[in-house]
Every structure is written in C-alpha cells, then in structure tokens.
PDB file of N, CA and C in Angstrom:
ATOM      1  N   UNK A   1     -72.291  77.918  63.655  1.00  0.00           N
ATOM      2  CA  UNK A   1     -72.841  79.162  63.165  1.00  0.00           C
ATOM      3  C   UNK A   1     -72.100  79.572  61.886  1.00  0.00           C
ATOM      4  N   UNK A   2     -72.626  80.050  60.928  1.00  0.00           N
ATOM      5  CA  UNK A   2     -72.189  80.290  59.777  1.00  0.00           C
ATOM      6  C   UNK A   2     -72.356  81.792  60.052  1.00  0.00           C
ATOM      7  N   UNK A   3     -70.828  82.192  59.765  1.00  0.00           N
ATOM      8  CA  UNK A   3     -70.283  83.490  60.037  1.00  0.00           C
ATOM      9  C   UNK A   3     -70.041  84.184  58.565  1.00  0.00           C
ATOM     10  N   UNK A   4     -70.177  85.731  58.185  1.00  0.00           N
ATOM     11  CA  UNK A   4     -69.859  86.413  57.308  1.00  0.00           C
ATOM     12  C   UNK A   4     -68.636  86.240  56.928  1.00  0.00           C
ATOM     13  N   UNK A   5     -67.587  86.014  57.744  1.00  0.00           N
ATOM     14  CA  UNK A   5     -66.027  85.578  56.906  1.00  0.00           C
ATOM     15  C   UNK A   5     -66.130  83.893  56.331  1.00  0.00           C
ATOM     16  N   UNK A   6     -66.975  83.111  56.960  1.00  0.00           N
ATOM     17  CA  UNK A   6     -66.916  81.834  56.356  1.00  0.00           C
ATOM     18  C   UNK A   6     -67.666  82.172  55.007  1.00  0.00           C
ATOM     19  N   UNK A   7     -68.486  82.716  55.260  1.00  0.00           N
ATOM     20  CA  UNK A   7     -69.366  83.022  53.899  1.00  0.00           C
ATOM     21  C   UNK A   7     -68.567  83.479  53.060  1.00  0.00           C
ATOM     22  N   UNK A   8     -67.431  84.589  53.172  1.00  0.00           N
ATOM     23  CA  UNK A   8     -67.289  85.172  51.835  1.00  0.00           C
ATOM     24  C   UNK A   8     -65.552  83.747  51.719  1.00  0.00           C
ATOM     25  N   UNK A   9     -65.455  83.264  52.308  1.00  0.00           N
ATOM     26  CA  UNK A   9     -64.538  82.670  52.019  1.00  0.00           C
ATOM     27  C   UNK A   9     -64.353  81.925  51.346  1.00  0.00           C
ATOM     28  N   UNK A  10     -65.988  80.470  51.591  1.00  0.00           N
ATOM     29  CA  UNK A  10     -66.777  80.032  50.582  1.00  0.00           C
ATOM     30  C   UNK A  10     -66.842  80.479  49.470  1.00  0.00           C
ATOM     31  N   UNK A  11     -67.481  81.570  49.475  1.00  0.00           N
ATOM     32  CA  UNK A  11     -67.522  82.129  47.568  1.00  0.00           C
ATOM     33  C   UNK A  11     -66.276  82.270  47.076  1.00  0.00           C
ATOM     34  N   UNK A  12     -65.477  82.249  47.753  1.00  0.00           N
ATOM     35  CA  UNK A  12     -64.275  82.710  47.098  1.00  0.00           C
ATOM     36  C   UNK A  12     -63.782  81.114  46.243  1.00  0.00           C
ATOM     37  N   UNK A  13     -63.708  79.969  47.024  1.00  0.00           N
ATOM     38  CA  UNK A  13     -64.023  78.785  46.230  1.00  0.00           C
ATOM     39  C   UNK A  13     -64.979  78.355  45.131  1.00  0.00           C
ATOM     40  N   UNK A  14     -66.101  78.828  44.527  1.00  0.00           N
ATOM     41  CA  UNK A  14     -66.902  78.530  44.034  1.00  0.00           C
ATOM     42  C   UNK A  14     -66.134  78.133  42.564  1.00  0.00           C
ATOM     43  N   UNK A  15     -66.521  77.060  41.587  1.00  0.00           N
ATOM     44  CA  UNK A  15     -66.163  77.059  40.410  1.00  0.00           C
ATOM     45  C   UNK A  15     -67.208  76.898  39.355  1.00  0.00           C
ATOM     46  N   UNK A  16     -66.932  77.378  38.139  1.00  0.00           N
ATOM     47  CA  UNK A  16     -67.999  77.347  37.328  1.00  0.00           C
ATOM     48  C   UNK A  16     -68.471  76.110  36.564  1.00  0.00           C
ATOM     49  N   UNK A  17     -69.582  76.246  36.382  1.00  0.00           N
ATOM     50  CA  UNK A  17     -69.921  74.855  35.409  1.00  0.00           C
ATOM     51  C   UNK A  17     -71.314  75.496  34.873  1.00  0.00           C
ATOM     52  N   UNK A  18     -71.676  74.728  34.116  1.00  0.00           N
ATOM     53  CA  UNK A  18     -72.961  75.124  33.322  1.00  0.00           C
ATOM     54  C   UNK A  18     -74.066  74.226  32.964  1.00  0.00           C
ATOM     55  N   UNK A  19     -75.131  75.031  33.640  1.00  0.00           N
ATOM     56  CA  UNK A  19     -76.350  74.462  33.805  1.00  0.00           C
ATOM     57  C   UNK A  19     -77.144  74.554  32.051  1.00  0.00           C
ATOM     58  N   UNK A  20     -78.242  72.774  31.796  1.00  0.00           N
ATOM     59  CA  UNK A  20     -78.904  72.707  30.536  1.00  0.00           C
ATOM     60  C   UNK A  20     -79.960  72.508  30.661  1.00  0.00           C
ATOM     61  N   UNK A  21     -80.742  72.962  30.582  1.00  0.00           N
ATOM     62  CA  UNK A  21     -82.610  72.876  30.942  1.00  0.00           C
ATOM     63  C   UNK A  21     -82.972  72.429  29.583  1.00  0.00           C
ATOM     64  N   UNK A  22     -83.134  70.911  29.522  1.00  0.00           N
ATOM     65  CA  UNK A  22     -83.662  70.304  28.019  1.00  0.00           C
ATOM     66  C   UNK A  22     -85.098  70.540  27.910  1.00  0.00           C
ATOM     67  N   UNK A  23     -85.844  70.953  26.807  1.00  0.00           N
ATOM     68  CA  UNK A  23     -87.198  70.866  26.532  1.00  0.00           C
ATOM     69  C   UNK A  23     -87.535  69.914  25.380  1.00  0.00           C
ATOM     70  N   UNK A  24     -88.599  69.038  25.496  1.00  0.00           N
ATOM     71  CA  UNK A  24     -89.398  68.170  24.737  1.00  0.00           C
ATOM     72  C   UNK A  24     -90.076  69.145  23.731  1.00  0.00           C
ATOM     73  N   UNK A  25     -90.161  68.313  22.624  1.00  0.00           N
ATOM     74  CA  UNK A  25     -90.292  69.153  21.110  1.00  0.00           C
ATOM     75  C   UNK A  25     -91.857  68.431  21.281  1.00  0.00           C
ATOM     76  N   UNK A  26     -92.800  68.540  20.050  1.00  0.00           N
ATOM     77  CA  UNK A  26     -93.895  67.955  19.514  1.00  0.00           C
ATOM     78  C   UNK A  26     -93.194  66.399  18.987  1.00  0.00           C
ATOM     79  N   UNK A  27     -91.990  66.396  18.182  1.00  0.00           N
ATOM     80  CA  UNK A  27     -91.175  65.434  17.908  1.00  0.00           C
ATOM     81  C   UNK A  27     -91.048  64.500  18.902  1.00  0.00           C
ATOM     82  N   UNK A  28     -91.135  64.483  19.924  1.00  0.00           N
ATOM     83  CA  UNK A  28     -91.089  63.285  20.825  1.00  0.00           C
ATOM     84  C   UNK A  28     -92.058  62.566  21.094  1.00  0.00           C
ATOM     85  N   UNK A  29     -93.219  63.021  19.893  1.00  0.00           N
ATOM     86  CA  UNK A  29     -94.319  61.463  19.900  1.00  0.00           C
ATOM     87  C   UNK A  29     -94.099  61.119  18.505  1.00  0.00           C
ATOM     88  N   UNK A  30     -93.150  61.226  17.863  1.00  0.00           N
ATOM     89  CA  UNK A  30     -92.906  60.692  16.126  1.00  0.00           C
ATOM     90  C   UNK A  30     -92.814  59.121  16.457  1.00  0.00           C
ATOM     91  N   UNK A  31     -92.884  58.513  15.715  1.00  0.00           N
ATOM     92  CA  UNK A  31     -92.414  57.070  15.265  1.00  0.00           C
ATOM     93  C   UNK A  31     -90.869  57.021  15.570  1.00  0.00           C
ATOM     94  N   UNK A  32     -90.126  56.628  15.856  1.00  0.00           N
ATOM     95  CA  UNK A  32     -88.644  56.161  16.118  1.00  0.00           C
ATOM     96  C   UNK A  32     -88.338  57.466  17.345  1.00  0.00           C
ATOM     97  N   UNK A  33     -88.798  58.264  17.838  1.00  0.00           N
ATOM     98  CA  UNK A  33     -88.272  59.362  18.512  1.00  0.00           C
ATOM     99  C   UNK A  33     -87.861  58.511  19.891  1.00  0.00           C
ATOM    100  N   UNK A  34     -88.157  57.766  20.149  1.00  0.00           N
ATOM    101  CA  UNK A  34     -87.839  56.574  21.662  1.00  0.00           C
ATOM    102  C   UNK A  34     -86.611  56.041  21.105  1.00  0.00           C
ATOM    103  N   UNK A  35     -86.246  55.629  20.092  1.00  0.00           N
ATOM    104  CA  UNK A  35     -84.915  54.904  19.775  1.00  0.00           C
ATOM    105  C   UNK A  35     -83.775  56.431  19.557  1.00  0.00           C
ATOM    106  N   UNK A  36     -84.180  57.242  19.546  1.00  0.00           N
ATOM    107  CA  UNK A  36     -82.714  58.829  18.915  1.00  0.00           C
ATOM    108  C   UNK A  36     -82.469  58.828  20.546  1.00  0.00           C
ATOM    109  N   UNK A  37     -84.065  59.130  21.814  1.00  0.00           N
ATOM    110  CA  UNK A  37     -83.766  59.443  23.054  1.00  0.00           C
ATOM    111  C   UNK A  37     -83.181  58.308  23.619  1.00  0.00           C
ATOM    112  N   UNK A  38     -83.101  57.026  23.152  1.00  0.00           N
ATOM    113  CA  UNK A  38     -82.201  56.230  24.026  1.00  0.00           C
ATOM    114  C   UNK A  38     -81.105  56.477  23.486  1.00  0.00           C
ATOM    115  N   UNK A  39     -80.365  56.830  22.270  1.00  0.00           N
ATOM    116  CA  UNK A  39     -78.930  57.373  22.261  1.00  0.00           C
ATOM    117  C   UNK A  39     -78.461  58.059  22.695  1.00  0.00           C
ATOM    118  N   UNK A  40     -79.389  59.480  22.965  1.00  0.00           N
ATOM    119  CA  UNK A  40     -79.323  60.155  23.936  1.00  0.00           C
ATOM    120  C   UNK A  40     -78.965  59.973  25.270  1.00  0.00           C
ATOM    121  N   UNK A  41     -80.075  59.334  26.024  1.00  0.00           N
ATOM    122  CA  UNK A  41     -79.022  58.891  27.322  1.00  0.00           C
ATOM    123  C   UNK A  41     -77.778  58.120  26.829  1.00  0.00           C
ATOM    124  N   UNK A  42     -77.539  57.201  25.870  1.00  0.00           N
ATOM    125  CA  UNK A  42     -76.492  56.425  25.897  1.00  0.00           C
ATOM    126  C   UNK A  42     -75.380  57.693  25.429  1.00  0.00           C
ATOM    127  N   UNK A  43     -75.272  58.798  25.047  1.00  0.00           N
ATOM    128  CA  UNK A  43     -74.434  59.548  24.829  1.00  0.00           C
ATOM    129  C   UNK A  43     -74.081  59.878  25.916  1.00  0.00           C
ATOM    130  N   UNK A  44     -75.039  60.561  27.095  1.00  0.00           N
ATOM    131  CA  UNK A  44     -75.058  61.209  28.502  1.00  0.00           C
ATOM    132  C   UNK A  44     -74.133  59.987  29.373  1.00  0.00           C
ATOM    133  N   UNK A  45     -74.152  59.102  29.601  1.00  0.00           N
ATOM    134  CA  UNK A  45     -73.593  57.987  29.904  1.00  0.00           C
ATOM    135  C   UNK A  45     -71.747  58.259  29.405  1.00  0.00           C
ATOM    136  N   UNK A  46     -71.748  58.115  28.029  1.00  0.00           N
ATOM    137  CA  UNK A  46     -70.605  58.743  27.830  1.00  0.00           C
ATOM    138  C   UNK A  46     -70.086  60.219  28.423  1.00  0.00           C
ATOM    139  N   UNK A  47     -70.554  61.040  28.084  1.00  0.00           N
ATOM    140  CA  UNK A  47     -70.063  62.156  28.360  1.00  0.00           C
ATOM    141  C   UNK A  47     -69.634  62.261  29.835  1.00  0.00           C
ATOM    142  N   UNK A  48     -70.744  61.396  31.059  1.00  0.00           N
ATOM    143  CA  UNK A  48     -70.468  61.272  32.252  1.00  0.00           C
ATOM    144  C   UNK A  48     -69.102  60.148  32.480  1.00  0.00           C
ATOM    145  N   UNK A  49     -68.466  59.444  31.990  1.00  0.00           N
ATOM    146  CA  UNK A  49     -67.723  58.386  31.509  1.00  0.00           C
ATOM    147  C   UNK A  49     -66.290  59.668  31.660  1.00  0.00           C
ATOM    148  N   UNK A  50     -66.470  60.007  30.442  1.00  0.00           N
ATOM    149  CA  UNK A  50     -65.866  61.403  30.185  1.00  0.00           C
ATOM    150  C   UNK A  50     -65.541  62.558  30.819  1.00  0.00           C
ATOM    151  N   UNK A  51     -66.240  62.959  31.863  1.00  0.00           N
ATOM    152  CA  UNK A  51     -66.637  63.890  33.119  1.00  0.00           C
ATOM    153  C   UNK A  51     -66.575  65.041  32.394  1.00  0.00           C
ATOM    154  N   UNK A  52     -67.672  65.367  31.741  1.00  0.00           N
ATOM    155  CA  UNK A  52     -68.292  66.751  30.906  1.00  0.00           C
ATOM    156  C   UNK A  52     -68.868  66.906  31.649  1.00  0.00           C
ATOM    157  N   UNK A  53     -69.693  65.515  31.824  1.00  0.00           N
ATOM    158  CA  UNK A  53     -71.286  66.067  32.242  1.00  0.00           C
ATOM    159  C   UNK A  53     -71.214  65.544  34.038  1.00  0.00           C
ATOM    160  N   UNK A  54     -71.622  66.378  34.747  1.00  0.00           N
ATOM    161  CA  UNK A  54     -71.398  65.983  36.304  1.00  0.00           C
ATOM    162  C   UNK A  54     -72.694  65.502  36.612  1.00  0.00           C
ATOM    163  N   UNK A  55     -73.443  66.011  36.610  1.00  0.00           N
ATOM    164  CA  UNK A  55     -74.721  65.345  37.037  1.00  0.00           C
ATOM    165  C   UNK A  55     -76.206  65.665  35.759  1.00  0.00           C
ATOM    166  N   UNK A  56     -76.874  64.428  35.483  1.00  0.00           N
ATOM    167  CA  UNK A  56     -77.783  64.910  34.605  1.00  0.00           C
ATOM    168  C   UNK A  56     -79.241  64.092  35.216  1.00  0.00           C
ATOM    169  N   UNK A  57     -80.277  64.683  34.861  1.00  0.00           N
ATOM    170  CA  UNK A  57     -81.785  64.672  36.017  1.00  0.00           C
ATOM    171  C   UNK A  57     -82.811  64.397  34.917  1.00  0.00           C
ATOM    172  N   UNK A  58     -83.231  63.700  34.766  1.00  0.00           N
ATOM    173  CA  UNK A  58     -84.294  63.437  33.698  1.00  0.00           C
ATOM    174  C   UNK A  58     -85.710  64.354  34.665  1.00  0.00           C
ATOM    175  N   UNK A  59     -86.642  64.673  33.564  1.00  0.00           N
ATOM    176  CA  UNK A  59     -87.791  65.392  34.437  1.00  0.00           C
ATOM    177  C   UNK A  59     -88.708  64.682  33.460  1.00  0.00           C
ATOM    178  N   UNK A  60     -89.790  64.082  34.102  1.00  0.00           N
ATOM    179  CA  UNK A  60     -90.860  62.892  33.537  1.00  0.00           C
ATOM    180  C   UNK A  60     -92.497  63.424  34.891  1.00  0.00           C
ATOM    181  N   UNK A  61     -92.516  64.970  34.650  1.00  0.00           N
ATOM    182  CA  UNK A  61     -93.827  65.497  35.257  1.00  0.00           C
ATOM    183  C   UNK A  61     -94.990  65.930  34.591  1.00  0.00           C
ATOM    184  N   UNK A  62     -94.952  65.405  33.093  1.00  0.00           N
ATOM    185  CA  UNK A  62     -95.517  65.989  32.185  1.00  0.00           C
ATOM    186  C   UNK A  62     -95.221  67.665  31.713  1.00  0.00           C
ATOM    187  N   UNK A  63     -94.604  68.284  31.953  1.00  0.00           N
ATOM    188  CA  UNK A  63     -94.254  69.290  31.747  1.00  0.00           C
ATOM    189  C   UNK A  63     -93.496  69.300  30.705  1.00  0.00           C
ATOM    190  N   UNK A  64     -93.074  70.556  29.716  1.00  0.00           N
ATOM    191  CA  UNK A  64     -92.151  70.457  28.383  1.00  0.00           C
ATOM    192  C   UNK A  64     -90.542  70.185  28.848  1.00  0.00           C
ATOM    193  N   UNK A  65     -90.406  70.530  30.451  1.00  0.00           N
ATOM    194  CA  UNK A  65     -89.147  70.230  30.515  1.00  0.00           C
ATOM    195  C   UNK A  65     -88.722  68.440  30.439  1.00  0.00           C
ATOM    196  N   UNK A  66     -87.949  68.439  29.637  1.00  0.00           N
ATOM    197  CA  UNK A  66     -87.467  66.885  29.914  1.00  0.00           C
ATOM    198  C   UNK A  66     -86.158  66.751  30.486  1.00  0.00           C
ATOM    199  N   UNK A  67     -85.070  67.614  30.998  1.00  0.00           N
ATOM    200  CA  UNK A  67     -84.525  67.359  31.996  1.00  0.00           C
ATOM    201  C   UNK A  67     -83.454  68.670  32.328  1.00  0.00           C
ATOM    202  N   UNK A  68     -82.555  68.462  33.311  1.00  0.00           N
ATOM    203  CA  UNK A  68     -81.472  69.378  33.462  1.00  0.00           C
ATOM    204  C   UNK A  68     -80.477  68.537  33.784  1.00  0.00           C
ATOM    205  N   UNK A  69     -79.005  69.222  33.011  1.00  0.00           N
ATOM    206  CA  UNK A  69     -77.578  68.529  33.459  1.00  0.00           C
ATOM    207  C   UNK A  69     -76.902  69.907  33.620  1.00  0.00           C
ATOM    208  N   UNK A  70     -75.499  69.363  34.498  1.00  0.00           N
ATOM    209  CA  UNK A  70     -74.757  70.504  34.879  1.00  0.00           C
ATOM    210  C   UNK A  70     -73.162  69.596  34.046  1.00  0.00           C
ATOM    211  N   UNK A  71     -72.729  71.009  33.327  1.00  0.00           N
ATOM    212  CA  UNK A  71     -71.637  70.485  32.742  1.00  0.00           C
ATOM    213  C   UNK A  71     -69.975  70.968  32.985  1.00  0.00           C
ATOM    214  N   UNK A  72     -69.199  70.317  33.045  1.00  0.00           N
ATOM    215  CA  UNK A  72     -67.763  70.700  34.120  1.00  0.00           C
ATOM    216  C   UNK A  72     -67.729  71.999  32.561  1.00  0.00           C
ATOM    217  N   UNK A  73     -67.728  72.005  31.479  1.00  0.00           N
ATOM    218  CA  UNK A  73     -67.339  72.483  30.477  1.00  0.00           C
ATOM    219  C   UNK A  73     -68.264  74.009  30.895  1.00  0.00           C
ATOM    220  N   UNK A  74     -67.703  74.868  29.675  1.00  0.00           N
ATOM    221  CA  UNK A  74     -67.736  75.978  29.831  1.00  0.00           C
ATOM    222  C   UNK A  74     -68.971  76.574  29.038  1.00  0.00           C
ATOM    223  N   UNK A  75     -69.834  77.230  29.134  1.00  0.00           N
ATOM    224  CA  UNK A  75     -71.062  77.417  28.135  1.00  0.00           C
ATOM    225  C   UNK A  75     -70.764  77.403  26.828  1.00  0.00           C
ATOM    226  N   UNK A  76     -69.795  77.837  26.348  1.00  0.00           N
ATOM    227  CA  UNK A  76     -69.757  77.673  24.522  1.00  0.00           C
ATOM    228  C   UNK A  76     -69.614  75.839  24.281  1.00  0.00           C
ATOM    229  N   UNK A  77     -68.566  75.834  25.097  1.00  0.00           N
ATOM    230  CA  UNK A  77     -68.039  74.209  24.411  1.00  0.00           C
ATOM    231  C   UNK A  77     -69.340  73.455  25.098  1.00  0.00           C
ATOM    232  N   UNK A  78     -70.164  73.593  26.028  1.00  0.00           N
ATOM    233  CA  UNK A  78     -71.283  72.544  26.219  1.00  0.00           C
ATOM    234  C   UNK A  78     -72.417  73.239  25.575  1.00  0.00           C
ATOM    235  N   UNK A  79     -72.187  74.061  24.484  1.00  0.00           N
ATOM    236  CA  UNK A  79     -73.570  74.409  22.994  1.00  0.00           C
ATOM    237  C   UNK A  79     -72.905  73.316  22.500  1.00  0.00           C
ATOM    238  N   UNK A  80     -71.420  73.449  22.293  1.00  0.00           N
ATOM    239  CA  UNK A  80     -70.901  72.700  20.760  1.00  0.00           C
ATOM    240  C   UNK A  80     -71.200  71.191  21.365  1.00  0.00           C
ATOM    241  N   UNK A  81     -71.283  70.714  22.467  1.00  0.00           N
ATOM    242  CA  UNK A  81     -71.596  69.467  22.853  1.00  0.00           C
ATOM    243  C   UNK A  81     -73.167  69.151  22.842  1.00  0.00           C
ATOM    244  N   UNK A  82     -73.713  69.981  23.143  1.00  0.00           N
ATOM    245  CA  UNK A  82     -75.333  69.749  23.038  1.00  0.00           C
ATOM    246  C   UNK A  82     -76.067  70.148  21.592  1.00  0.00           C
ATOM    247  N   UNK A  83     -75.526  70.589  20.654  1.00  0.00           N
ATOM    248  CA  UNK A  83     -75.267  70.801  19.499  1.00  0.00           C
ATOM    249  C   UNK A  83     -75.348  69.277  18.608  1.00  0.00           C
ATOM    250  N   UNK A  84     -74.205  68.630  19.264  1.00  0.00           N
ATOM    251  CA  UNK A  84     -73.897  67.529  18.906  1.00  0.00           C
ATOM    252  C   UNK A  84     -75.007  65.969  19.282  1.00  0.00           C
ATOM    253  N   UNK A  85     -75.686  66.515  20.371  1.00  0.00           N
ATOM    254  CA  UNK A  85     -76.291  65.573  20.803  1.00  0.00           C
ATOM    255  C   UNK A  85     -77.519  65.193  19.811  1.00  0.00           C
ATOM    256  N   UNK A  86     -77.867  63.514  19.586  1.00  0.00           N
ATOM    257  CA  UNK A  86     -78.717  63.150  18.739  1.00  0.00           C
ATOM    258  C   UNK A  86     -80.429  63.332  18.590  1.00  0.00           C
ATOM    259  N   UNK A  87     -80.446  63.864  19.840  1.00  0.00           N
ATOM    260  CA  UNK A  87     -82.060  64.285  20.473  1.00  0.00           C
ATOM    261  C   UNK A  87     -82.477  65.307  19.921  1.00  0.00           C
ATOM    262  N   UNK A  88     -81.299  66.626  20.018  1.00  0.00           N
ATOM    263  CA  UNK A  88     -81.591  67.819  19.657  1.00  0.00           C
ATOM    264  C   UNK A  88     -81.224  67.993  18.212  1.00  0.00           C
ATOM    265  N   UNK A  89     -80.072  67.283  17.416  1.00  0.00           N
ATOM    266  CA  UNK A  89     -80.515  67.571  16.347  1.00  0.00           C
ATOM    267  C   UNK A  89     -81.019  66.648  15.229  1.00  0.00           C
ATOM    268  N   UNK A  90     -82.073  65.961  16.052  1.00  0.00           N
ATOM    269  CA  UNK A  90     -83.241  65.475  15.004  1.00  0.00           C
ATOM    270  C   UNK A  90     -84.678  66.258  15.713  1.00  0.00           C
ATOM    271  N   UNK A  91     -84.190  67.525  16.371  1.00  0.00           N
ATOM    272  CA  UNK A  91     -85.496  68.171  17.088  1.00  0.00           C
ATOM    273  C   UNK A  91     -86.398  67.783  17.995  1.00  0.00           C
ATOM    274  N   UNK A  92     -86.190  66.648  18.407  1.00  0.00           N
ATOM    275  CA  UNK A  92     -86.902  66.224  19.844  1.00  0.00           C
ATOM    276  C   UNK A  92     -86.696  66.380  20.924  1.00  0.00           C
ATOM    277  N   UNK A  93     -85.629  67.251  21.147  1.00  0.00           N
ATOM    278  CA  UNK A  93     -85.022  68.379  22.331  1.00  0.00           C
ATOM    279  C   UNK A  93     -84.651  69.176  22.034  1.00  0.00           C
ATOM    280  N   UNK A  94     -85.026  70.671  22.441  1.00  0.00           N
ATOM    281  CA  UNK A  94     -84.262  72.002  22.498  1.00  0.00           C
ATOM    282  C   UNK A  94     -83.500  71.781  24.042  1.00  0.00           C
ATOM    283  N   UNK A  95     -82.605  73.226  24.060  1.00  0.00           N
ATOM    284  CA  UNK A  95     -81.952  73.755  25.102  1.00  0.00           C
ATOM    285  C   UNK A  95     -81.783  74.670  25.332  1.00  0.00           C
ATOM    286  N   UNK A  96     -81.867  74.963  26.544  1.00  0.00           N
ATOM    287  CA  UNK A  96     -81.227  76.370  27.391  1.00  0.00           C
ATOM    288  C   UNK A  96     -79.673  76.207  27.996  1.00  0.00           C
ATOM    289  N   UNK A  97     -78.565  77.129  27.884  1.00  0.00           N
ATOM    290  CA  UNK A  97     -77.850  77.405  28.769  1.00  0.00           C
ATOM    291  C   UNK A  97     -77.463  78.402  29.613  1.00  0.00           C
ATOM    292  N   UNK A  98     -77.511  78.089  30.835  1.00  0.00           N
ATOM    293  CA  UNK A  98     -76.974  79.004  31.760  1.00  0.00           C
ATOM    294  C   UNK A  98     -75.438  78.557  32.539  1.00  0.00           C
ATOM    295  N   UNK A  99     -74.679  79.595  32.654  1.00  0.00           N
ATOM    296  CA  UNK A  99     -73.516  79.734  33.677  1.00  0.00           C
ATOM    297  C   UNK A  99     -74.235  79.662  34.726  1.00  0.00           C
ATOM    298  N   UNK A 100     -73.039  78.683  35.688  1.00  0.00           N
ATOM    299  CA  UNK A 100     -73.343  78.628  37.272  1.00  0.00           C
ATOM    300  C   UNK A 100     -72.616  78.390  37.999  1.00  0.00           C
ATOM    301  N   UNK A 101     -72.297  78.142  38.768  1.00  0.00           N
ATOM    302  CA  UNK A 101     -71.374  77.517  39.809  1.00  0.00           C
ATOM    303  C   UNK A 101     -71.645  77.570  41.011  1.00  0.00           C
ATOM    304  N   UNK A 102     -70.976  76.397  41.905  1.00  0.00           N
ATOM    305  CA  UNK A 102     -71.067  75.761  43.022  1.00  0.00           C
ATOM    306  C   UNK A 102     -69.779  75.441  43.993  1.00  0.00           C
ATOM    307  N   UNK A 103     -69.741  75.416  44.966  1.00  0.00           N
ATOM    308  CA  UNK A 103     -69.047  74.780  45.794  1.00  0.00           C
ATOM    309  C   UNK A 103     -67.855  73.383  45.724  1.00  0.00           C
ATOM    310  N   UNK A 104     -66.745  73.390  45.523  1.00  0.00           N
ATOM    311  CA  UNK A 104     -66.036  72.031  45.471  1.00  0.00           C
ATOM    312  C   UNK A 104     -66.883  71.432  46.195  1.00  0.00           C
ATOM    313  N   UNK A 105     -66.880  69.843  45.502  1.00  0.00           N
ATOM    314  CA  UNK A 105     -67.113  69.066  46.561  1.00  0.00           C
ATOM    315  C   UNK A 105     -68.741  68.639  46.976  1.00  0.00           C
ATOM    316  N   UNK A 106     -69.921  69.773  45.978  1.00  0.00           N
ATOM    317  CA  UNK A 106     -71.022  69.498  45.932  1.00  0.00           C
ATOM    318  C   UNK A 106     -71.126  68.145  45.309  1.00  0.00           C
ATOM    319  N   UNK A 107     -72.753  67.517  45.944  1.00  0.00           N
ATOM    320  CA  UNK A 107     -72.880  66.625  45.292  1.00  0.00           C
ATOM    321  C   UNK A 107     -74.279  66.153  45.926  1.00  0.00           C
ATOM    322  N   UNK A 108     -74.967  65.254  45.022  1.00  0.00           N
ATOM    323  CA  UNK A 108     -76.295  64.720  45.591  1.00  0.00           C
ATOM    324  C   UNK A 108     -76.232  63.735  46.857  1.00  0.00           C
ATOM    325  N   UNK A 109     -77.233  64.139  47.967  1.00  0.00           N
ATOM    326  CA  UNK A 109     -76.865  63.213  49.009  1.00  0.00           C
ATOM    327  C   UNK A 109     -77.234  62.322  48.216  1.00  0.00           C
TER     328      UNK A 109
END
C-alpha cells in the first residue's frame, strides 16, 4: 500500500532534469535534410555517450512532433546544447523546453 508518508518521502527524492519536445520544420523535406538529421542522431548518441542526454524517443506518427529527450542538464545549458544541435540550426527542428523531474533510479522497462 502506498502510504502518504511514503509519498511525501518520495518527493522529497525527486531530481531535476529537463524535458525537449522536438518539432519538424517544412525543412525536413529539403534535399540533404536526411543527411543534417542523421548527424543529429549521431550527435544524440554522443551526448548520451556523455550522459547529458538520459533518454531520447524519436516520434515517427506523422505528427509535427519529431521527438522528446530528457536531459541530466539544467534548462539553460540544454538551450545552449540544443542550440548547438545541427537539425535545429539549419531549421529542420525547433524546440520546446520544459523543467521536470523524476524519481532516482527511473528508467524504461
């Protein structure tokens, strides 16, 4: 049974990280826009290498979202990192950031 003192005890662990909701531009049917998004993941690869980035989710539903990652970094320094990324600044991805946090120890079954 999950009790009100386990609950607030829990939160009391929680740590922050920050959530990126990528959106697909019109730019992602250009000519070469498939070769910037494979640097892209090959950057994400790094950064996970790196442990910026904890978990990142490609979204392929036809929808403008093209994916979400959660980053150990703090919302300014993961702008200045997504800033940096080659997708978004040749405009074939925007971004959102949000603060969030979770539980030590989360993770995808």
């Amino acid at each position: 049974m999950i009790t009100d003192n386990y609950m607030r005890e829990m939160l009391q662990t929680v740590k922050p990280y920050t959530l990126v909701i990528l959106h697909s531009t019109a730019r992602t049917q250009e000519p070469g826009a498939e070769k910037i998004i494979w640097e892209h993941g090959r950057r994400n690869f790094e950064l996970r290498a790196q442990g910026s980035l904890a978990i990142v989710c490609p979204v392929r539903d036809g929808s403008d979202v093209a994916g979400i990652c959660i980053f150990t970094a703090i919302p300014e320094e993961t702008k200045r990192i997504m800033d940096g990324d080659p997708a978004v600044h040749a405009g074939i991805l925007t971004y959102e950031i949000h603060p969030t946090g979770t539980f030590p120890g989360s993770q995808l079954p």
